[in-house]
C-alpha atoms as a PDB file:
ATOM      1  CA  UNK A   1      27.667  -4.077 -25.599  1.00  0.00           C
ATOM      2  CA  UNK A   2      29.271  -1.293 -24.313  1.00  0.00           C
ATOM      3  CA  UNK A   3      32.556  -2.203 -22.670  1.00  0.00           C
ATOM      4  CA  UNK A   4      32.239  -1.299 -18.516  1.00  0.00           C
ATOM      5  CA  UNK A   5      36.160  -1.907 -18.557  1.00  0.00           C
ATOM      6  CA  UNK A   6      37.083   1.429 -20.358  1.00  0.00           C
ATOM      7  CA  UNK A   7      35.737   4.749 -18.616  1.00  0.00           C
ATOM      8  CA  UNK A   8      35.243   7.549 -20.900  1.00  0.00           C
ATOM      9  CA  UNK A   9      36.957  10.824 -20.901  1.00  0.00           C
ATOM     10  CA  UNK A  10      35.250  14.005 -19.729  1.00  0.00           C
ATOM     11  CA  UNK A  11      31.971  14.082 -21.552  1.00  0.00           C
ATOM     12  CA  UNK A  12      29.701  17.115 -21.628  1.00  0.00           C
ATOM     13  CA  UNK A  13      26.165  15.396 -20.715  1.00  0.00           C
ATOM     14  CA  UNK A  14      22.859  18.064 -21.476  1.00  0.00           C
ATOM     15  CA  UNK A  15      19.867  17.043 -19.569  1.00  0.00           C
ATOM     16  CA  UNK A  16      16.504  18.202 -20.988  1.00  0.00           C
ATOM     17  CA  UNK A  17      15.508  20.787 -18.332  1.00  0.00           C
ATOM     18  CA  UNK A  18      12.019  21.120 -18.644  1.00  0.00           C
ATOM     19  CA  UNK A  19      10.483  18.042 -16.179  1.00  0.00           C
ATOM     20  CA  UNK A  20      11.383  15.873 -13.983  1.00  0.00           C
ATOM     21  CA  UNK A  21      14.195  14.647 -12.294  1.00  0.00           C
ATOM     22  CA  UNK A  22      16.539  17.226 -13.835  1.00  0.00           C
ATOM     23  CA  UNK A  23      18.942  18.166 -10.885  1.00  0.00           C
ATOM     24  CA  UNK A  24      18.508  14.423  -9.682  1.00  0.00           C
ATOM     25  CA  UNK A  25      20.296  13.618 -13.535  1.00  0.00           C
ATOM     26  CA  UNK A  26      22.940  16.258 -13.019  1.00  0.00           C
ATOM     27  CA  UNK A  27      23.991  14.859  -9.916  1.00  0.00           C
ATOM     28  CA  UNK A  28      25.056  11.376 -11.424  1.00  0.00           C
ATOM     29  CA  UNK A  29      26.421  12.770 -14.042  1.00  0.00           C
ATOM     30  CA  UNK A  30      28.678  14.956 -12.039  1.00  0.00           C
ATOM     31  CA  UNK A  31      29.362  12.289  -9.656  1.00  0.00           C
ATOM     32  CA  UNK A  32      31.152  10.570 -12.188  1.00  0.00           C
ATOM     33  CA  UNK A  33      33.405  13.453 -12.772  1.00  0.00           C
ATOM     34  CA  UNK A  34      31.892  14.599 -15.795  1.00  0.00           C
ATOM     35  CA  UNK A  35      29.749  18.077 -16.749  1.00  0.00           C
ATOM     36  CA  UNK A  36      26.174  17.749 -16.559  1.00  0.00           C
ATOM     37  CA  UNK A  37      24.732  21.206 -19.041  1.00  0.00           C
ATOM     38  CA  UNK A  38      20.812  22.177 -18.223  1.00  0.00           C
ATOM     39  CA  UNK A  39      19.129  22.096 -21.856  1.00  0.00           C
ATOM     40  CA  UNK A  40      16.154  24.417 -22.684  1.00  0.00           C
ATOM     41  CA  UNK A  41      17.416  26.561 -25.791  1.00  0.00           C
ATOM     42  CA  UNK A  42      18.998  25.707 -28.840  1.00  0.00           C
ATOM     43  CA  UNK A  43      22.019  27.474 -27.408  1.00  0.00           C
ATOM     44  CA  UNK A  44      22.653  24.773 -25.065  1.00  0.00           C
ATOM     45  CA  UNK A  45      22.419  21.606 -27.495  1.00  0.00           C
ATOM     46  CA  UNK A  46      25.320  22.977 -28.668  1.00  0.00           C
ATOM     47  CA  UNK A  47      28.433  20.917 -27.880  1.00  0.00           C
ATOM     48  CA  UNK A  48      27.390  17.695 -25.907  1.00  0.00           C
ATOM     49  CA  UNK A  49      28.325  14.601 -26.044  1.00  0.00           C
ATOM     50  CA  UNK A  50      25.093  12.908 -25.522  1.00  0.00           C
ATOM     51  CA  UNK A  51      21.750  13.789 -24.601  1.00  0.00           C
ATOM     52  CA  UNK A  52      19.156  12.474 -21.373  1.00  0.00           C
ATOM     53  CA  UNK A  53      15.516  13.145 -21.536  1.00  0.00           C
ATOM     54  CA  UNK A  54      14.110  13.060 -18.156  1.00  0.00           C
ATOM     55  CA  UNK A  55      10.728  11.662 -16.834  1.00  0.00           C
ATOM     56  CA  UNK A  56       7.609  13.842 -16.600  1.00  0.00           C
ATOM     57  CA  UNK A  57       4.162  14.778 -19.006  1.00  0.00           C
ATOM     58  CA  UNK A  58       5.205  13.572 -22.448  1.00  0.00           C
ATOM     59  CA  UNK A  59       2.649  15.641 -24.052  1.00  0.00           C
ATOM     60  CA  UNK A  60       3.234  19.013 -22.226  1.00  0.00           C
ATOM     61  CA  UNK A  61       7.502  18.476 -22.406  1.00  0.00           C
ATOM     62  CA  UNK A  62       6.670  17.717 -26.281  1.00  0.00           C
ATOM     63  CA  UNK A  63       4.607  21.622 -26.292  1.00  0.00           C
ATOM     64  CA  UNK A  64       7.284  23.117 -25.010  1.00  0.00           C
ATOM     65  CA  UNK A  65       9.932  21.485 -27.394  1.00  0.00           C
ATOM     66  CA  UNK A  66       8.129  22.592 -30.389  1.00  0.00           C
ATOM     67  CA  UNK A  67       7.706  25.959 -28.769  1.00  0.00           C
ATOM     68  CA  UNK A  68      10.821  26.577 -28.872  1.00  0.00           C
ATOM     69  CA  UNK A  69      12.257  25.207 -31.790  1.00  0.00           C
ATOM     70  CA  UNK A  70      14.129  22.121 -29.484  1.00  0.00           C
ATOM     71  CA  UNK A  71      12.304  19.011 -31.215  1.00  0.00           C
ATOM     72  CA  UNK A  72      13.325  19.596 -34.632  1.00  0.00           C
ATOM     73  CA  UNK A  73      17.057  20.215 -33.332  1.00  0.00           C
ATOM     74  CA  UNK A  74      17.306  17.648 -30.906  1.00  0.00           C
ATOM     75  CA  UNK A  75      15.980  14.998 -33.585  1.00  0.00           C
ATOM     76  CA  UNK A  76      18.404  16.275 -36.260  1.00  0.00           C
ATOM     77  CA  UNK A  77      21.241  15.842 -33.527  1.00  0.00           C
ATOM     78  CA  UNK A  78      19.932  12.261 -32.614  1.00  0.00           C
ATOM     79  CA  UNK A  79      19.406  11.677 -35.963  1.00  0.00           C
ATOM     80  CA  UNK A  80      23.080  12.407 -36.769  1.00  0.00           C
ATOM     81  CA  UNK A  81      24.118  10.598 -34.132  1.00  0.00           C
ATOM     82  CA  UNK A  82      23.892  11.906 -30.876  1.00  0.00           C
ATOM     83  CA  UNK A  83      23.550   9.301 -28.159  1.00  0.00           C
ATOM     84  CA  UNK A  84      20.469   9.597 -26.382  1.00  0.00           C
ATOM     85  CA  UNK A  85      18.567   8.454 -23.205  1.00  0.00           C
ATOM     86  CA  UNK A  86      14.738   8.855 -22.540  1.00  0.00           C
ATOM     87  CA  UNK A  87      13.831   7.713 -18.714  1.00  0.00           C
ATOM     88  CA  UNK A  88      10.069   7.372 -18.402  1.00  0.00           C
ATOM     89  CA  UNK A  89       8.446   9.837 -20.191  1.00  0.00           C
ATOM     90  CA  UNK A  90      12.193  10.159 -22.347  1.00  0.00           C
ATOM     91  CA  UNK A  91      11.066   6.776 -23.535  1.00  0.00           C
ATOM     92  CA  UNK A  92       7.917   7.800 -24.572  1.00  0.00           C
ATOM     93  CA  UNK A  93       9.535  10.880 -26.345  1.00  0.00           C
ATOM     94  CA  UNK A  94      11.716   8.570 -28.160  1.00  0.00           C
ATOM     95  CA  UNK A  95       8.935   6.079 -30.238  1.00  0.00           C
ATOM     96  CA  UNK A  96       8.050   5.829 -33.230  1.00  0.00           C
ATOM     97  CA  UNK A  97       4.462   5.009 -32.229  1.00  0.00           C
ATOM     98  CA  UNK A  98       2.629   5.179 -28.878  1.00  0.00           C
ATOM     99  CA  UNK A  99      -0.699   2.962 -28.194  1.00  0.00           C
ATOM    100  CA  UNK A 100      -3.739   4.527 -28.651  1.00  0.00           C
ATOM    101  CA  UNK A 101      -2.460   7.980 -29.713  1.00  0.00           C
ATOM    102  CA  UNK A 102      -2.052   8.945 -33.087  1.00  0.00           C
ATOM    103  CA  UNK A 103       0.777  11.726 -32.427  1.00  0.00           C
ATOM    104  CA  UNK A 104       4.279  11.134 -31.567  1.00  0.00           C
ATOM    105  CA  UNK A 105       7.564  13.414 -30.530  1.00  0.00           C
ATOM    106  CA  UNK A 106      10.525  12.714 -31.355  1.00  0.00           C
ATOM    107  CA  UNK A 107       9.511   9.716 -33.298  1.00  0.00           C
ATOM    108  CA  UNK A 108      13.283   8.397 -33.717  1.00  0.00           C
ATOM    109  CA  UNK A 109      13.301   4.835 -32.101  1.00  0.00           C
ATOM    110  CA  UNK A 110      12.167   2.049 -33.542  1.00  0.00           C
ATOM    111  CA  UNK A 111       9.770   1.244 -30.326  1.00  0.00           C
ATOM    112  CA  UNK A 112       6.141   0.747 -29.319  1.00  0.00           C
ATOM    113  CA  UNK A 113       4.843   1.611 -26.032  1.00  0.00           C
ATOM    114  CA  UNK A 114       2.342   1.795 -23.684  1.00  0.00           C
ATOM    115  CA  UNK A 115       1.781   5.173 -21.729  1.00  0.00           C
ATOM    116  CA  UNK A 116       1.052   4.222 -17.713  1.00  0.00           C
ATOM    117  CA  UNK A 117       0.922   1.097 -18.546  1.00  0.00           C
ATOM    118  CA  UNK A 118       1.778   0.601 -14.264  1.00  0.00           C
ATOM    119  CA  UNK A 119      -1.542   2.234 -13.619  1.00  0.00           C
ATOM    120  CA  UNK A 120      -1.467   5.677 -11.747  1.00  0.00           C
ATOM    121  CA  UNK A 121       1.248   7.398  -9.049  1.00  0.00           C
ATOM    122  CA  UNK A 122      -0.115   4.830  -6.300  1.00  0.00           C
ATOM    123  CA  UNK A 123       0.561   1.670  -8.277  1.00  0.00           C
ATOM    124  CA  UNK A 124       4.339   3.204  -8.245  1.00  0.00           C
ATOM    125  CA  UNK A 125       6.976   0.068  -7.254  1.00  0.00           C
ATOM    126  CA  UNK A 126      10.566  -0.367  -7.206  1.00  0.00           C
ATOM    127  CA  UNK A 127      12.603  -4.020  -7.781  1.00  0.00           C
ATOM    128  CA  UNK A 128      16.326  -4.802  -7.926  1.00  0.00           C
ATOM    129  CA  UNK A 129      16.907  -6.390 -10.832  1.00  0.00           C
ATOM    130  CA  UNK A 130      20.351  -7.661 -12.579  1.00  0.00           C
ATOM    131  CA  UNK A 131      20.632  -6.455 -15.738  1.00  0.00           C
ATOM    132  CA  UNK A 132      23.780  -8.214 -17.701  1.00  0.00           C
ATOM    133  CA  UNK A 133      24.140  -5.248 -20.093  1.00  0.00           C
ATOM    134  CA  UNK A 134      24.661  -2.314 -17.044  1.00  0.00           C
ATOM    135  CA  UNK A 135      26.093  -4.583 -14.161  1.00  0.00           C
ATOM    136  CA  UNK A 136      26.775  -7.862 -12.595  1.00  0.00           C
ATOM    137  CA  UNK A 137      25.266  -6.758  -9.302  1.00  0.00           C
ATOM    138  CA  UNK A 138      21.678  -6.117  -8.943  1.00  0.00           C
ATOM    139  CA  UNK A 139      20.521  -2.311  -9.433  1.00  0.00           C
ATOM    140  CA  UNK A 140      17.388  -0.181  -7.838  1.00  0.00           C
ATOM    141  CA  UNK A 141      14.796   0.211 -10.278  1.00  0.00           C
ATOM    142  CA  UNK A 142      11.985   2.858  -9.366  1.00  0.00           C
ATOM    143  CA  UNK A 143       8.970   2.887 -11.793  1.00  0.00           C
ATOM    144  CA  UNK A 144       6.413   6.033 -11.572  1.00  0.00           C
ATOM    145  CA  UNK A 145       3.730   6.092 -13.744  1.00  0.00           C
ATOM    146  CA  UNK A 146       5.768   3.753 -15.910  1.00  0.00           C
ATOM    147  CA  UNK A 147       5.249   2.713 -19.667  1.00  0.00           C
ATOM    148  CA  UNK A 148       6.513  -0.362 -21.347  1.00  0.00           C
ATOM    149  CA  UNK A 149       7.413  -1.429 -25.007  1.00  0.00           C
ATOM    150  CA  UNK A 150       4.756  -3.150 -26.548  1.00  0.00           C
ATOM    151  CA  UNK A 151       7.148  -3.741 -29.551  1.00  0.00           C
ATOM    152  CA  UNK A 152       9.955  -3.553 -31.104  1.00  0.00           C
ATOM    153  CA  UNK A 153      11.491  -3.024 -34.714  1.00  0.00           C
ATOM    154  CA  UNK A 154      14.512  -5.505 -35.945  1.00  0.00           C
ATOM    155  CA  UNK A 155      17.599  -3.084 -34.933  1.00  0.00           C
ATOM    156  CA  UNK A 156      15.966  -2.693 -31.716  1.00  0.00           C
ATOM    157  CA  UNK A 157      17.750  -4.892 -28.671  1.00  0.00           C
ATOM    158  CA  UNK A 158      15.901  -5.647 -25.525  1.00  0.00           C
ATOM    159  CA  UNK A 159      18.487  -5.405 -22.388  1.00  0.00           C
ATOM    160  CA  UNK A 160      15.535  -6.145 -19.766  1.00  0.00           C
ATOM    161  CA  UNK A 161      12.087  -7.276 -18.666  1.00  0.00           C
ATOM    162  CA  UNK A 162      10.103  -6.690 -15.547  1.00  0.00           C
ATOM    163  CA  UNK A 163       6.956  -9.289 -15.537  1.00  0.00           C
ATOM    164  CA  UNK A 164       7.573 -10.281 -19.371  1.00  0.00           C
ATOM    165  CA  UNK A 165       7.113  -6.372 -19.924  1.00  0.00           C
ATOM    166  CA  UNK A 166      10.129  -5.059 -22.079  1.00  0.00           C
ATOM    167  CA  UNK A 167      11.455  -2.265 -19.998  1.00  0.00           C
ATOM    168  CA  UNK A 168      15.346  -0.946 -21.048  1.00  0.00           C
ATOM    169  CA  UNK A 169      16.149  -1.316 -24.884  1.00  0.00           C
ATOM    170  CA  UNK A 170      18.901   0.347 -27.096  1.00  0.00           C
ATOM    171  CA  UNK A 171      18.846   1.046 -31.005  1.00  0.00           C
ATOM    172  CA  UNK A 172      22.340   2.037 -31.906  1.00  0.00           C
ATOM    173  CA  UNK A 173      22.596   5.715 -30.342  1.00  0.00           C
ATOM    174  CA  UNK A 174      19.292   5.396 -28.105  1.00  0.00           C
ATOM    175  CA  UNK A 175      18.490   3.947 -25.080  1.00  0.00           C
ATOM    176  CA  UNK A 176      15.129   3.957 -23.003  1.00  0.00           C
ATOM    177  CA  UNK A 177      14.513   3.063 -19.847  1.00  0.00           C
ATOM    178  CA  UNK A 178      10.709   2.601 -18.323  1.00  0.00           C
ATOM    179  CA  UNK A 179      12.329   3.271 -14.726  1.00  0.00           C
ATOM    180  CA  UNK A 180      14.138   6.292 -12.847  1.00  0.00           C
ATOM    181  CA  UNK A 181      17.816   5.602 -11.995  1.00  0.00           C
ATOM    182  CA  UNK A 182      18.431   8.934 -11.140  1.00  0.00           C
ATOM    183  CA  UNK A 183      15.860   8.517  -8.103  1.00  0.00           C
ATOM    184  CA  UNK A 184      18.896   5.659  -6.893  1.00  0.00           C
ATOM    185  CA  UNK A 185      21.952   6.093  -5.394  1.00  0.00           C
ATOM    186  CA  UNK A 186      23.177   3.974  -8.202  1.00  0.00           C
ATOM    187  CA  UNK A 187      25.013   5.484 -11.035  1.00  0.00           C
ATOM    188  CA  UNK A 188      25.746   2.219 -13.205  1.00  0.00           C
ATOM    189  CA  UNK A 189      23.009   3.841 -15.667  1.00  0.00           C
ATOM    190  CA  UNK A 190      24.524   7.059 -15.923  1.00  0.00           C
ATOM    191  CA  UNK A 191      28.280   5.534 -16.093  1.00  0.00           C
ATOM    192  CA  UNK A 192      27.191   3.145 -19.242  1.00  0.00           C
ATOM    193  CA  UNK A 193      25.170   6.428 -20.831  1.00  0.00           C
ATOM    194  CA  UNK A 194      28.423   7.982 -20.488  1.00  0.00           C
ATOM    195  CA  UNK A 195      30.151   5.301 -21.789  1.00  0.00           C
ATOM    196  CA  UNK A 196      28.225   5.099 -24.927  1.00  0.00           C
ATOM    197  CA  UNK A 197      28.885   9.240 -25.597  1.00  0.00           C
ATOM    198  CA  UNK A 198      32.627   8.348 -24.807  1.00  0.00           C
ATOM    199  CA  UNK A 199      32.271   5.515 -27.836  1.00  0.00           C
ATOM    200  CA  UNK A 200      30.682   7.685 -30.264  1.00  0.00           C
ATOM    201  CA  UNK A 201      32.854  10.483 -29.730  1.00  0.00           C
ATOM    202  CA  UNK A 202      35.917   8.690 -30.151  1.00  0.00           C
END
């Protein structure tokens, strides 16, 4: 577990700027007092600390990233050990193999999962959950279009169900969410995300 006691220093956080809630990312990250870099070029990989995939079309981000050369650089960076967050459609991004689909993206964590498994945009809910690994208090968890793990290789550690359905897990330098804490006014997320750049970087 990441220790909430120590705060990291100034980390340089890129957010994949391609979909969803980029600016909405930035914000928490510069609420904590640390830089928040837009990332759609190799240029801008370049120098960060860590790494958050944002929610939005799996498929179409995935298009782009290969486009322009982004998938084979960010998975050598994760790869070497750049920390890594997928929220949503980051999470889907992240596995190693998605129900029912025989292509995957960045194919790095050892996960399962289940595209929309929530159902559509109207079957969208929200919860406050406590979840021992981020926070003692209970935090706002938004789910859009949501998938879930299905599964889950050995170095893979589940940090939280919704419903029996695993939702948050990390494997060493990765961690997926199913939900959208930069649609909160919480930034417990974002501070342990932070927290686990600051650790790696040390």
């Amino acid at each position: 577990m990441i220790s909430m006691q120590k705060e990291a220093g100034k980390m340089k956080i890129g957010v994949l700027s391609i979909q969803g809630g980029v600016v909405e990312h930035i914000h928490h990250i510069e609420a904590l007092g640390h830089e928040a870099v837009k990332v759609n070029n190799g240029q801008h990989i370049d120098g960060v600390h860590g790494l958050i995939l944002p929610g939005g079309e799996s498929t179409a981000i995935s298009k782009i990233l290969k486009d322009t050369g982004l998938l084979s650089l960010i998975t050598d960076r994760i790869k070497g050990g750049m920390p890594v967050w997928g929220t949503c459609a980051g999470m889907i991004l992240l596995a190693r193999e998605i129900e029912n689909e025989a292509n995957t993206h960045f194919a790095v964590m050892d996960i399962k999962v289940r595209r929309n498994a929530y159902g559509s945009q109207v079957d969208s809910f929200s919860s406050d959950e406590v979840i021992e690994e981020i926070s003692d208090k209970p935090i706002p968890l938004v789910f859009i279009r949501a998938p879930y793990i299905t599964g889950t290789g050995k170095d893979v550690r589940v940090i939280h169900k919704v419903g029996g359905n695993i939702v948050a897990a990390i494997q060493e330098n990765m961690l997926a969410t199913s939900f959208h804490p930069e649609l909160t006014e919480n930034l417990e997320f974002h501070r342990y995300f932070v927290n686990m750049c600051g650790s790696v970087s040390e």
